[in-house]
N, C-alpha and C. Protein backbone atom coordinates (compact mmCIF):
# COMPACT_ATOMS: atom_id res chain seq x y z
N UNK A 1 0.83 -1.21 0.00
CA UNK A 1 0.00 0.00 0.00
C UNK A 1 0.87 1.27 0.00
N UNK A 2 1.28 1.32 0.95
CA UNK A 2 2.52 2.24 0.83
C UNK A 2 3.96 2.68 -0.14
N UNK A 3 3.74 1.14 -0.99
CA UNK A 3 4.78 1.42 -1.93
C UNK A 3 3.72 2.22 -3.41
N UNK A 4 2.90 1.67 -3.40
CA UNK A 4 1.36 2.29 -4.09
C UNK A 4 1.13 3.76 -4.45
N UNK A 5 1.17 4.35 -2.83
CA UNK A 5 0.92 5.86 -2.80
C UNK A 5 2.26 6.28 -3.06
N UNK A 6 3.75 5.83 -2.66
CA UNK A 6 4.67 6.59 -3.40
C UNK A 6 4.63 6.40 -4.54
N UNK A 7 4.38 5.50 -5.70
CA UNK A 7 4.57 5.42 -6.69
C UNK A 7 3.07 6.88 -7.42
N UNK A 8 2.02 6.92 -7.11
CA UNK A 8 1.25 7.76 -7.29
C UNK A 8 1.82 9.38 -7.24
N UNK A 9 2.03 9.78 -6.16
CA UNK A 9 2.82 10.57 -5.14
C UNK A 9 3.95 11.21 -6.10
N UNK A 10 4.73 10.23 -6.99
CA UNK A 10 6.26 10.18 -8.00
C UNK A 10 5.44 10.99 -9.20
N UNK A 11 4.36 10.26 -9.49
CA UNK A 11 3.83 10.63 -10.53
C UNK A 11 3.03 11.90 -10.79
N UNK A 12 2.66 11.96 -9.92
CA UNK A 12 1.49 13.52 -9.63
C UNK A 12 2.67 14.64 -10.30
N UNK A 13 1.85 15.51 -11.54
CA UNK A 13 2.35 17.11 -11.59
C UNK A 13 2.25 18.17 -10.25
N UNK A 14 2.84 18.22 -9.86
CA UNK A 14 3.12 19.46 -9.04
C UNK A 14 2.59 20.86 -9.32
N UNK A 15 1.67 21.62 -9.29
CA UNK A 15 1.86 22.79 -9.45
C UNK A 15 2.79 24.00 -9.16
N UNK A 16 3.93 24.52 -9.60
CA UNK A 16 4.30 25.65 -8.94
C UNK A 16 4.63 27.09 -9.77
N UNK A 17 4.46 28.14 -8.95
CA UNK A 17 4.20 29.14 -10.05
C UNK A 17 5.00 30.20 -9.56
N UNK A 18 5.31 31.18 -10.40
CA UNK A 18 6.74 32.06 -10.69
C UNK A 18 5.64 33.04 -10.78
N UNK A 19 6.54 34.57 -10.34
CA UNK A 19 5.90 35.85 -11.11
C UNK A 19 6.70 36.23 -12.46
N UNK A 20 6.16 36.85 -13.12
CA UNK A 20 6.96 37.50 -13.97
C UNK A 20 6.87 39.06 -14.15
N UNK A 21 7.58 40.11 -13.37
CA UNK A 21 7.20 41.50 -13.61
C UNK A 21 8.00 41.79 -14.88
N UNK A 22 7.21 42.03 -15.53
CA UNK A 22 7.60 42.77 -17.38
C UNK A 22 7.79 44.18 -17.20
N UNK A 23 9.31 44.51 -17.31
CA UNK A 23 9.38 46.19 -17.64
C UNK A 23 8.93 47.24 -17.06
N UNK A 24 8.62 47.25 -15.75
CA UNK A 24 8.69 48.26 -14.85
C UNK A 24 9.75 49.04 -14.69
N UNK A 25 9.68 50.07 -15.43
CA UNK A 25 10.65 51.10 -16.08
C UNK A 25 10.15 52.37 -15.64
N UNK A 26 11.27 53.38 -15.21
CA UNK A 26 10.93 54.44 -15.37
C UNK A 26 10.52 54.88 -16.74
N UNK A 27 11.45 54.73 -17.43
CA UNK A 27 11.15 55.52 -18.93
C UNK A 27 9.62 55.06 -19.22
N UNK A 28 8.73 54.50 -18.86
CA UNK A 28 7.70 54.20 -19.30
C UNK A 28 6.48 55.18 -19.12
N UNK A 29 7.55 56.30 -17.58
CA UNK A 29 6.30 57.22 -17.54
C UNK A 29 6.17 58.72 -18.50
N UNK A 30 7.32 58.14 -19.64
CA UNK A 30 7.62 59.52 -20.55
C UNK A 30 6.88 59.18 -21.89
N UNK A 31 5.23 59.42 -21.35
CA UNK A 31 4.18 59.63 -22.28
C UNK A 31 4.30 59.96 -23.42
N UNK A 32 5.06 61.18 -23.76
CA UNK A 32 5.01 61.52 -25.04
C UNK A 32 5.88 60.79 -25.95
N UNK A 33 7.38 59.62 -25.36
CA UNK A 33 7.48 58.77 -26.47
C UNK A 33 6.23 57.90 -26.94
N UNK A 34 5.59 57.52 -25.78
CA UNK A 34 4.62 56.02 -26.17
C UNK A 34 3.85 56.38 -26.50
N UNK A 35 2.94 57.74 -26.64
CA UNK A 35 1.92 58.35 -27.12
C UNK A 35 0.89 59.35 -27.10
N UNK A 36 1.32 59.34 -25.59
CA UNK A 36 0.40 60.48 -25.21
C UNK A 36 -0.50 59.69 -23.80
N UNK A 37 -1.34 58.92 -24.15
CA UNK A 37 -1.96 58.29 -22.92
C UNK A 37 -1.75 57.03 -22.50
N UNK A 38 -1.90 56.35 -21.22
CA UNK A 38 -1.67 55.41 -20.66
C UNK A 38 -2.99 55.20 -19.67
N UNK A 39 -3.24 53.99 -19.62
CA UNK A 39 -4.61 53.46 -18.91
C UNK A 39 -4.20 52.77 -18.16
N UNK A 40 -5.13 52.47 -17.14
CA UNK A 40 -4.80 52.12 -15.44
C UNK A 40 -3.44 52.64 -14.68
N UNK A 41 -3.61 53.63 -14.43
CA UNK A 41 -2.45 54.08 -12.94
C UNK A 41 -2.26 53.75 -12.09
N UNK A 42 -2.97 52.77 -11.89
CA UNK A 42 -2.91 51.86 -10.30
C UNK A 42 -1.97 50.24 -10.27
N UNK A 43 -1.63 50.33 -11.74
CA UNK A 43 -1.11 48.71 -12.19
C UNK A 43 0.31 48.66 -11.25
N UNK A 44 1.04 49.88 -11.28
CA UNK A 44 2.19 49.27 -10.47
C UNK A 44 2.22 49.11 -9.10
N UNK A 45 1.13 49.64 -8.48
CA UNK A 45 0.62 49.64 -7.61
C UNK A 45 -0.02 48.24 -7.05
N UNK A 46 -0.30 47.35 -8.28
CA UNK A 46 -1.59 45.82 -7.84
C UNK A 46 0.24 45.34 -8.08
N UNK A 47 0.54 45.51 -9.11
CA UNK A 47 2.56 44.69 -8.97
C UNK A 47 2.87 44.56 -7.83
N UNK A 48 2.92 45.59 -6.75
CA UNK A 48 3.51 45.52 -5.76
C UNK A 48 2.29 44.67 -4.43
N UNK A 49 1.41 44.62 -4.81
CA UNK A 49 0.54 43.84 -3.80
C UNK A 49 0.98 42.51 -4.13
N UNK A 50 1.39 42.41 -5.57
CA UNK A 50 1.11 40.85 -5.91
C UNK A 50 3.20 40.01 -5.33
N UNK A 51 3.76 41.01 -6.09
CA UNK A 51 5.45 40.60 -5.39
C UNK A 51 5.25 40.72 -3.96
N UNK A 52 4.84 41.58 -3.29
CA UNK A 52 4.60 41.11 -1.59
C UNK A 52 4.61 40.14 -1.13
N UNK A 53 2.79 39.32 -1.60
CA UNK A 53 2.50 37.97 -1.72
C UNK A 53 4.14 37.22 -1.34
N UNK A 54 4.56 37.10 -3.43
CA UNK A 54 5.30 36.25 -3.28
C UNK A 54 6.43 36.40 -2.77
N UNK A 55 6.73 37.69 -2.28
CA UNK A 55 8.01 37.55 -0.92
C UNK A 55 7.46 36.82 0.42
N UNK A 56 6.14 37.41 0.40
CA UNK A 56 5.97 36.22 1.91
C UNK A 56 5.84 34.82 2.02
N UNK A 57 5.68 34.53 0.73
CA UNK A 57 5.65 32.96 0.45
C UNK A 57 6.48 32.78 0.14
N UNK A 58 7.97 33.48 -0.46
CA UNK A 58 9.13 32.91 -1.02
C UNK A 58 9.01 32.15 -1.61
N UNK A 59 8.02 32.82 -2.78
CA UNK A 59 8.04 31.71 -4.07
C UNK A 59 8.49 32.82 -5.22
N UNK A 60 8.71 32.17 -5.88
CA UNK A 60 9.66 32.43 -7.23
C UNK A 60 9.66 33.73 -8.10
N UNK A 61 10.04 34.69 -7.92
CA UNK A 61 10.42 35.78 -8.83
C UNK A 61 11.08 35.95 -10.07
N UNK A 62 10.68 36.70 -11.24
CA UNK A 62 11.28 37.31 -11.83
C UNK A 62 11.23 38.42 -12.39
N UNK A 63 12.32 39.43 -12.07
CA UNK A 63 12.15 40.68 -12.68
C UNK A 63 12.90 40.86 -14.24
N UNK A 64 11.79 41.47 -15.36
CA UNK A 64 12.38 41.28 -16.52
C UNK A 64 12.42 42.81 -17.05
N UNK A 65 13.37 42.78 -17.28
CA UNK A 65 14.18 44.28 -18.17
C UNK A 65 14.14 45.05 -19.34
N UNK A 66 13.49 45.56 -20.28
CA UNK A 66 13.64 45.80 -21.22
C UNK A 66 15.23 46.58 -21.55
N UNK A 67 16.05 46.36 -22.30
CA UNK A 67 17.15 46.81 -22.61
C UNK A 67 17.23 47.46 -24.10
N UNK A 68 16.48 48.61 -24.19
CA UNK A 68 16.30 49.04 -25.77
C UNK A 68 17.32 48.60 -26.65
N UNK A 69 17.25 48.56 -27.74
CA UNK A 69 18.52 48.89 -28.75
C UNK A 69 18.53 50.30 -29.31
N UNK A 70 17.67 50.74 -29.11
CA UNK A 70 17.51 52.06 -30.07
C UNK A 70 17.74 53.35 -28.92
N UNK A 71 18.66 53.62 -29.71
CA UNK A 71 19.93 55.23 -28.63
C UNK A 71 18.40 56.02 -28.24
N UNK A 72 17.61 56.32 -29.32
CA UNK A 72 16.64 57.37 -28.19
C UNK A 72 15.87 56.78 -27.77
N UNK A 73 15.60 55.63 -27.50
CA UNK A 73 14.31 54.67 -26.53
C UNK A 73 14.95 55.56 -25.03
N UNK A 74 13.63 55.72 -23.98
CA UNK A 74 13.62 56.17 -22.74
C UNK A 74 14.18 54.81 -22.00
N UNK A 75 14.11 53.48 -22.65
CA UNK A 75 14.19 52.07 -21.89
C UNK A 75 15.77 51.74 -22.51
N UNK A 76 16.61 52.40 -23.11
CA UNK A 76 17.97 52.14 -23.66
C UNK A 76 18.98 52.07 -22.41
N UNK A 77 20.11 51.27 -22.30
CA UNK A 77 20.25 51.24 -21.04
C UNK A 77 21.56 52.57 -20.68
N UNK A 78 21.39 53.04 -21.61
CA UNK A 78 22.34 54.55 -21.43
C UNK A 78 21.52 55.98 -20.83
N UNK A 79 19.90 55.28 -20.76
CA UNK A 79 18.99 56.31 -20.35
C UNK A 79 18.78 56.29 -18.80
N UNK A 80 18.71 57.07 -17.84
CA UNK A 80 17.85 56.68 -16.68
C UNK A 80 16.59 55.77 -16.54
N UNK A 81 16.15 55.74 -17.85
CA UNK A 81 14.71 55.27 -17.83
C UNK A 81 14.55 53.74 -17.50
N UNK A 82 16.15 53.58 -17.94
CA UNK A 82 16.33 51.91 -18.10
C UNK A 82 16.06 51.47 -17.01
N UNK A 83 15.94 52.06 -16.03
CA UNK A 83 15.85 51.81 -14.03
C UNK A 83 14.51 51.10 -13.71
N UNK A 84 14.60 49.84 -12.67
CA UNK A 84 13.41 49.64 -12.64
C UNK A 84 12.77 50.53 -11.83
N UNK A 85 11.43 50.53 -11.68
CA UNK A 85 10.63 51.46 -10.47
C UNK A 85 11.24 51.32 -9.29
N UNK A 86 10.70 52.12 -8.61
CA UNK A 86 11.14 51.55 -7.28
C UNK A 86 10.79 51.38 -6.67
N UNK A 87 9.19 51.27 -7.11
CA UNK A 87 8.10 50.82 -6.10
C UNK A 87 7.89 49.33 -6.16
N UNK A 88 8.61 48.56 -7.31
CA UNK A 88 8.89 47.12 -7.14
C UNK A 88 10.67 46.68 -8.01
N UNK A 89 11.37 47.82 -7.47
CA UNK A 89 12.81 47.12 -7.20
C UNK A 89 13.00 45.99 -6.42
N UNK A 90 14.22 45.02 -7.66
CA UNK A 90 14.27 43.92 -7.19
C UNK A 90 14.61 44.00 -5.97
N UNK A 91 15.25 43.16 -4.96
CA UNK A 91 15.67 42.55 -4.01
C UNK A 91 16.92 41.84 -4.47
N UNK A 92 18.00 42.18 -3.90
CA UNK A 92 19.11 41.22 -4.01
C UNK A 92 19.21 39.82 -4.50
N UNK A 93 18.37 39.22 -3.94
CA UNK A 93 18.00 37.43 -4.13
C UNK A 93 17.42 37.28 -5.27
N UNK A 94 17.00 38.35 -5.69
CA UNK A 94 15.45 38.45 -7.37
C UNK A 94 16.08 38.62 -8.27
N UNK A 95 16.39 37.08 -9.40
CA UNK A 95 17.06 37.88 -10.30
C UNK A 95 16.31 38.77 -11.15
N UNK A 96 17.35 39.52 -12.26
CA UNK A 96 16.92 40.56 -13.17
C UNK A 96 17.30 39.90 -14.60
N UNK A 97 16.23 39.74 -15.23
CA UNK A 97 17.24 39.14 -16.72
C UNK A 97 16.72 40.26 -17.87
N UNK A 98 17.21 40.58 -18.88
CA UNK A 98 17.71 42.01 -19.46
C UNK A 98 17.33 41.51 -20.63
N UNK A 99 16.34 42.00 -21.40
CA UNK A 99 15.85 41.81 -23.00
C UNK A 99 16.18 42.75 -23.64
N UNK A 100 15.65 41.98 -25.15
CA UNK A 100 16.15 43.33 -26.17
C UNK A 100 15.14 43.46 -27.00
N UNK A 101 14.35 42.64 -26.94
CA UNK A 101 12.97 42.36 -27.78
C UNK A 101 11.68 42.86 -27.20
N UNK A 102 10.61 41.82 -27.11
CA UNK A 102 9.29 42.26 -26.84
C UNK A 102 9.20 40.51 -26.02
N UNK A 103 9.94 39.38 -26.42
CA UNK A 103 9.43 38.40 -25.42
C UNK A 103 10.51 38.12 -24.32
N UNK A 104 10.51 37.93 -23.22
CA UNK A 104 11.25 37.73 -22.42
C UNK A 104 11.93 36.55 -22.51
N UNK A 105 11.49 35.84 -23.28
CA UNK A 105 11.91 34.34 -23.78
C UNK A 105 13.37 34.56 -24.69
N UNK A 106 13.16 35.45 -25.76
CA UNK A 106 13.90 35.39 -26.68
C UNK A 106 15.86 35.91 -25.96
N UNK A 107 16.85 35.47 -26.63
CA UNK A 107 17.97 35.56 -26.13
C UNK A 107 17.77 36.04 -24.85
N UNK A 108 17.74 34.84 -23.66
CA UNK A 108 17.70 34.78 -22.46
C UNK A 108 17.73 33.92 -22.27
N UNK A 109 17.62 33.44 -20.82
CA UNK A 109 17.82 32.01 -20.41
C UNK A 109 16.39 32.11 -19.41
N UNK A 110 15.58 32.77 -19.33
CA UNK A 110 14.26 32.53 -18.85
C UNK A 110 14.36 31.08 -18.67
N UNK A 111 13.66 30.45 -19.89
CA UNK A 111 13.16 29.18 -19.79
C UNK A 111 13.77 28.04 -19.38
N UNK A 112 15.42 28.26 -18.92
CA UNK A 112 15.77 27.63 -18.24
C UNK A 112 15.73 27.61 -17.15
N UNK A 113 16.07 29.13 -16.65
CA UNK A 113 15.52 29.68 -14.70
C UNK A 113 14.50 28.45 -14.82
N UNK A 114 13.56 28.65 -15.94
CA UNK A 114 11.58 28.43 -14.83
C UNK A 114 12.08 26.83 -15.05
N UNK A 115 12.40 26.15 -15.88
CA UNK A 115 12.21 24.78 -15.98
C UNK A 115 13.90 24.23 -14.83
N UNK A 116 14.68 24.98 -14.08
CA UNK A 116 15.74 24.62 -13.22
C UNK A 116 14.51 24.55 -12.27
N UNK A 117 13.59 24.90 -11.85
CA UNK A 117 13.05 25.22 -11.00
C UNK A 117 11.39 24.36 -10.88
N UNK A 118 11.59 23.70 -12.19
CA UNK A 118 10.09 23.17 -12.01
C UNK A 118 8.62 23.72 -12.49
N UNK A 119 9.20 25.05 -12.40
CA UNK A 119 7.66 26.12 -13.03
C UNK A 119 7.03 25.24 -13.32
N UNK A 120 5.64 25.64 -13.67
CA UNK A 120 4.41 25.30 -14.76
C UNK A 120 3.52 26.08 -14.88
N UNK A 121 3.41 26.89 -13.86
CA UNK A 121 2.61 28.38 -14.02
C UNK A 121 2.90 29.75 -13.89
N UNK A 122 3.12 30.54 -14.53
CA UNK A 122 3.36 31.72 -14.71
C UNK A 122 2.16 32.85 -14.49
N UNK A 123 2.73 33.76 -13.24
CA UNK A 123 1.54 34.82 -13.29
C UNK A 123 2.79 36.30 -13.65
N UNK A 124 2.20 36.34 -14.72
CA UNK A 124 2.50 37.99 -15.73
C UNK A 124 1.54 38.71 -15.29
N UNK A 125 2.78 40.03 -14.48
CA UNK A 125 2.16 41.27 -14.64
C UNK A 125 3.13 41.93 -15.15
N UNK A 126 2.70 43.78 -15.44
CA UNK A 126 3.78 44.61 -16.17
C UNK A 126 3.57 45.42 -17.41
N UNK A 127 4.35 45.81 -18.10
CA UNK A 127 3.93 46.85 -19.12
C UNK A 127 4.84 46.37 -19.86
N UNK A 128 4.07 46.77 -21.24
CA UNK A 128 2.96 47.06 -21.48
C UNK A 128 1.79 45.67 -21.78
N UNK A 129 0.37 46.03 -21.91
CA UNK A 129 -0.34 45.07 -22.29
C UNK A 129 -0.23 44.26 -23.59
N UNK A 130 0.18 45.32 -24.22
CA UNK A 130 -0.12 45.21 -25.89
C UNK A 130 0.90 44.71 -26.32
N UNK A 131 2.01 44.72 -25.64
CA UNK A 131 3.57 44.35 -26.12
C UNK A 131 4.24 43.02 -25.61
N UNK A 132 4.36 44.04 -24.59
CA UNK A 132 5.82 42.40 -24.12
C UNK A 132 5.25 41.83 -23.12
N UNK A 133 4.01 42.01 -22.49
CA UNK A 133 3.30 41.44 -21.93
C UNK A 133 2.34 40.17 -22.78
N UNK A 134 2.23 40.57 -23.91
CA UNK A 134 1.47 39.62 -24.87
C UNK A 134 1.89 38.93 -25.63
N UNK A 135 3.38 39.08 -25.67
CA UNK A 135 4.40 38.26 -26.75
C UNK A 135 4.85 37.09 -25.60
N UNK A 136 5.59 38.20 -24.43
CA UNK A 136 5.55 37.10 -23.30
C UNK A 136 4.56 35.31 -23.30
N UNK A 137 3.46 36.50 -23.23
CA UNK A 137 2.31 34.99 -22.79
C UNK A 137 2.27 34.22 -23.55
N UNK A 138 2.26 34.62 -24.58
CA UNK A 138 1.79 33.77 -25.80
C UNK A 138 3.06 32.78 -26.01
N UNK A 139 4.19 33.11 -26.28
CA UNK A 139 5.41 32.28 -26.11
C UNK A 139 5.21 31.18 -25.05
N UNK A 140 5.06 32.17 -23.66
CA UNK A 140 5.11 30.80 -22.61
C UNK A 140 3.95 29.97 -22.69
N UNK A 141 2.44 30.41 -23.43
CA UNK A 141 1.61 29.24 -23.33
C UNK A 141 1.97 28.66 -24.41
N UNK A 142 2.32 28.84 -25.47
CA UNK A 142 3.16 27.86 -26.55
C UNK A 142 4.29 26.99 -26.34
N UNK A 143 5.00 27.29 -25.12
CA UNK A 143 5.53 26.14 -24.73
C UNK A 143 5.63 25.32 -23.76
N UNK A 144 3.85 25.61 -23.35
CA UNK A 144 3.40 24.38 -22.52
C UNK A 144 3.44 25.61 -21.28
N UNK A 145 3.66 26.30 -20.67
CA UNK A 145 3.40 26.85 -19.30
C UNK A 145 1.92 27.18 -19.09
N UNK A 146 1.33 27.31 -17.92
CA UNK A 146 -0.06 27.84 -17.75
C UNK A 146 -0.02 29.04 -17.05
N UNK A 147 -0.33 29.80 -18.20
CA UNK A 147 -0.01 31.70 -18.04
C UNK A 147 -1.71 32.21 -17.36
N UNK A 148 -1.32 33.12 -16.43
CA UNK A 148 -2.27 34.05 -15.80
C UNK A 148 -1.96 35.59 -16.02
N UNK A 149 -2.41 36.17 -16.38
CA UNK A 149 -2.57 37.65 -16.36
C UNK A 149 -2.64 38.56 -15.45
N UNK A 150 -2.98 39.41 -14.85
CA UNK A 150 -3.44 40.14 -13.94
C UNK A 150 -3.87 41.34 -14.66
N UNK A 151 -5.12 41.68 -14.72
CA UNK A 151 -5.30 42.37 -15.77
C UNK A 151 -5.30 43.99 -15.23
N UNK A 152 -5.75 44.47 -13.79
CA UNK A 152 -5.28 46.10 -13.26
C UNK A 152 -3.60 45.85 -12.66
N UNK A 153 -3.01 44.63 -13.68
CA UNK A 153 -1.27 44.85 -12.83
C UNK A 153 -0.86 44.58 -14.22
N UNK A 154 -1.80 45.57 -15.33
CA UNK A 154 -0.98 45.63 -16.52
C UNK A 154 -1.58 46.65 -17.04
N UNK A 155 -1.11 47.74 -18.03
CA UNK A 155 -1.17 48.74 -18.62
C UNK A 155 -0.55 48.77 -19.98
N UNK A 156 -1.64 49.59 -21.02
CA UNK A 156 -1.64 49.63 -22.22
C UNK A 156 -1.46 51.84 -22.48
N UNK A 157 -0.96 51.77 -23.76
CA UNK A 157 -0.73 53.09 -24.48
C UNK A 157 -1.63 53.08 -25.49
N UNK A 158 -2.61 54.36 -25.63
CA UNK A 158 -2.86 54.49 -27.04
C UNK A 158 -2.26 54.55 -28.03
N UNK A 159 -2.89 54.11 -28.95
CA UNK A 159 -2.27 53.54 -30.61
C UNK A 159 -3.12 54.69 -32.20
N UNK A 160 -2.44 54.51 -32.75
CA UNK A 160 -3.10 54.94 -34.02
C UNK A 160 -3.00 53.63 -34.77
N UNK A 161 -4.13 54.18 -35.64
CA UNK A 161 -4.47 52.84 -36.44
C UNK A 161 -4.11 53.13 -37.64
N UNK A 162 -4.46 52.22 -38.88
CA UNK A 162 -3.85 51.77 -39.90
C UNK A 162 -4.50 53.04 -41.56
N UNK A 163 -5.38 53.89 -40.45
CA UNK A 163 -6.13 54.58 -41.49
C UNK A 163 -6.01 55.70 -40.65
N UNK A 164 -4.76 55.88 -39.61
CA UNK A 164 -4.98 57.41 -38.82
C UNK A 164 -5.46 57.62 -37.84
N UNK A 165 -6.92 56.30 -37.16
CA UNK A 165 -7.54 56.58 -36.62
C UNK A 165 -7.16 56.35 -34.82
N UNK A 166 -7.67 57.00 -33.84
CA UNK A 166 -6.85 57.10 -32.92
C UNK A 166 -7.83 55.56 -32.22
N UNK A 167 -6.84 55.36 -30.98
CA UNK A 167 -7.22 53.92 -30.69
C UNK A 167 -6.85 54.47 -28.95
N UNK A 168 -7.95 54.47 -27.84
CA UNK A 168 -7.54 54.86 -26.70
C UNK A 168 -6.93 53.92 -26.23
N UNK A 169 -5.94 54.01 -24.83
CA UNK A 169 -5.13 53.00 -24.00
C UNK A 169 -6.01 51.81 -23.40
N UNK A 170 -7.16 52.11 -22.82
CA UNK A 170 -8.30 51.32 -22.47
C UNK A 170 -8.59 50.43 -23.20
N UNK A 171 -9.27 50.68 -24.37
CA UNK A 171 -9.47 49.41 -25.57
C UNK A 171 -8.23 49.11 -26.27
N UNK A 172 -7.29 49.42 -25.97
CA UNK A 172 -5.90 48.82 -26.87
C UNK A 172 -5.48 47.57 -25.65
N UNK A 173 -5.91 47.88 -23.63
CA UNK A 173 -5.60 47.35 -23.01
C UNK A 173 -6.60 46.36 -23.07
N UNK A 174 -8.13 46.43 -23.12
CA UNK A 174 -9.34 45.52 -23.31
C UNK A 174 -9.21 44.24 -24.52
N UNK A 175 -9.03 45.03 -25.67
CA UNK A 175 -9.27 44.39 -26.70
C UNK A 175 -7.58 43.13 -26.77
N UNK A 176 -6.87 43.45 -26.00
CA UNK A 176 -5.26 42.71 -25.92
C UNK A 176 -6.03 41.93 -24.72
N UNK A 177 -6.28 42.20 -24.00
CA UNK A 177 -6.81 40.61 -23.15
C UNK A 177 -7.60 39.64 -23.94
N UNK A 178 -8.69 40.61 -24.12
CA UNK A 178 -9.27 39.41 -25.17
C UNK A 178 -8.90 38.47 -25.93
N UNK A 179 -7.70 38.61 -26.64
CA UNK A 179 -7.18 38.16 -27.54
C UNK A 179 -6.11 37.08 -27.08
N UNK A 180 -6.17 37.37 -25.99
CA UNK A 180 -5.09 36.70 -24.65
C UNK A 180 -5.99 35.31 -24.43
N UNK A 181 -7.04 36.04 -23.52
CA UNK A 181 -8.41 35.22 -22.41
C UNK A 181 -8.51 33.86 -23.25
N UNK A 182 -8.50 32.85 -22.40
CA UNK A 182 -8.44 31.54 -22.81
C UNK A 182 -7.92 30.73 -23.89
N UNK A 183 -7.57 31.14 -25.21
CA UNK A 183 -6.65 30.80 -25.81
C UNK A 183 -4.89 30.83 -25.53
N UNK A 184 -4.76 31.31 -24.70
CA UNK A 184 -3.45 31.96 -24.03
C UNK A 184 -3.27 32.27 -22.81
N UNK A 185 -4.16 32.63 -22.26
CA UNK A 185 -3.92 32.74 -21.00
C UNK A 185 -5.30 32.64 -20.05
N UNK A 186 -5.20 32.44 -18.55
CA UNK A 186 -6.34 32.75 -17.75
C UNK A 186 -6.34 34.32 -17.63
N UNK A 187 -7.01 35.41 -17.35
CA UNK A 187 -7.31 36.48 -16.78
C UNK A 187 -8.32 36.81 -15.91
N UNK A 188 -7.41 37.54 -14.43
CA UNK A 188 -7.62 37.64 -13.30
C UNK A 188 -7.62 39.18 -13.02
N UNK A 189 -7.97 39.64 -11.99
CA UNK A 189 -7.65 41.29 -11.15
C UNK A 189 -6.71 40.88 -10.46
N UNK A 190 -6.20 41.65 -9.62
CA UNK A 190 -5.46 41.40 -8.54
C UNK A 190 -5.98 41.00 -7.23
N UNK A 191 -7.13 41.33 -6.83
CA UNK A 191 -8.03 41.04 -5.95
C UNK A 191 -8.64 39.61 -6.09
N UNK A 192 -8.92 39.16 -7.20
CA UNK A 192 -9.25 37.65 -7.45
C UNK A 192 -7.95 36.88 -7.10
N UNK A 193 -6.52 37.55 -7.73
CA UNK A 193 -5.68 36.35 -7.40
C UNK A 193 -5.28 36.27 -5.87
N UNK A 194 -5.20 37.10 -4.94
CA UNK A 194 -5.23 37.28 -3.65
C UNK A 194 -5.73 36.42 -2.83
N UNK A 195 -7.09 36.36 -3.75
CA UNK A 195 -8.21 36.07 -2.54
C UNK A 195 -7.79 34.31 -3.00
N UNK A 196 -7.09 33.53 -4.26
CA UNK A 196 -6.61 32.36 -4.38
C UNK A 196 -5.86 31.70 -2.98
């Protein structure tokens, strides 16, 4: 009987789950590169409720970097902007891994951190919605991770569209979950994942 339940026990998936903060940058609050407006002001704010959490549980962090290539990006790392916030600066122990793209996956060793470690679920928060927050997910649910969102611990920029037409931060942030929500990812508030 007992050799039974270990063999069960061996076999069982484990759940365990990582944060991922995307690009919490200063340069992100210099509107007039990204466009002019930005929706939800409170997102870095649910970030920092949600890394709390997982400092008190000492479960798994990662802080991810945008590292522009382009000399006038506010996120270039010759800018101040390149800095994370500092309302969820890492911690010594947290690593920082440094992109150049839009997925955190790409030239990095992400996916080795999460799979040294066992991952299988990923909760993404961060900026932007529309970007590296959505290339992110989509990558990691394509290679098998089970991605969560947090949808007021992420923020979108208005866009112009393909005929001129203006596109607010709100529905650029709405219409990018959607496109997320169950094909790609679960989406949560911050208050729903809490109360988990």
């Amino acid at each position: 009987m007992t050799k039974t339940i270990s063999v069960i026990l061996a076999n069982m998936s484990i759940t365990k789950s990582a944060l991922l903060l995307i690009d919490i940058q200063d340069g992100l609050d210099e509107l007039g590169y990204y466009g002019g407006q930005r929706n939800n002001p409170d997102a870095e704010g649910n970030c920092r409720k949600i890394l709390d959490l997982f400092r008190a549980k000492a479960w798994p962090i990662f802080h991810i970097q945008h590292n522009s290539t382009n000399a006038d990006s506010p996120l270039h790392p010759s800018k101040p902007g390149n800095q994370t916030k500092s309302i969820v600066a890492p911690l010594a122990n947290e690593p920082v891994i440094g992109k150049s793209v839009n997925s955190a996956f790409i030239g990095t060793d992400l996916k080795n951190r999460l799979d040294a470690q066992n991952i299988t679920d990923l909760i993404i928060v961060g900026l932007t919605t529309e970007h590296c927050v959505s290339t992110t997910a989509r990558m990691a649910a394509n290679m098998g991770y089970k991605v969560i969102i947090i949808s007021d611990a992420t923020a979108a920029f208005n866009k112009v569209g393909i005929d001129g037409e203006s596109y607010e931060a709100e529905v650029i942030h709405l219409t990018t979950l959607a496109t997320l929500k169950d094909e790609f990812a679960e989406i949560l508030d911050t208050q729903r994942l809490l109360e988990r």
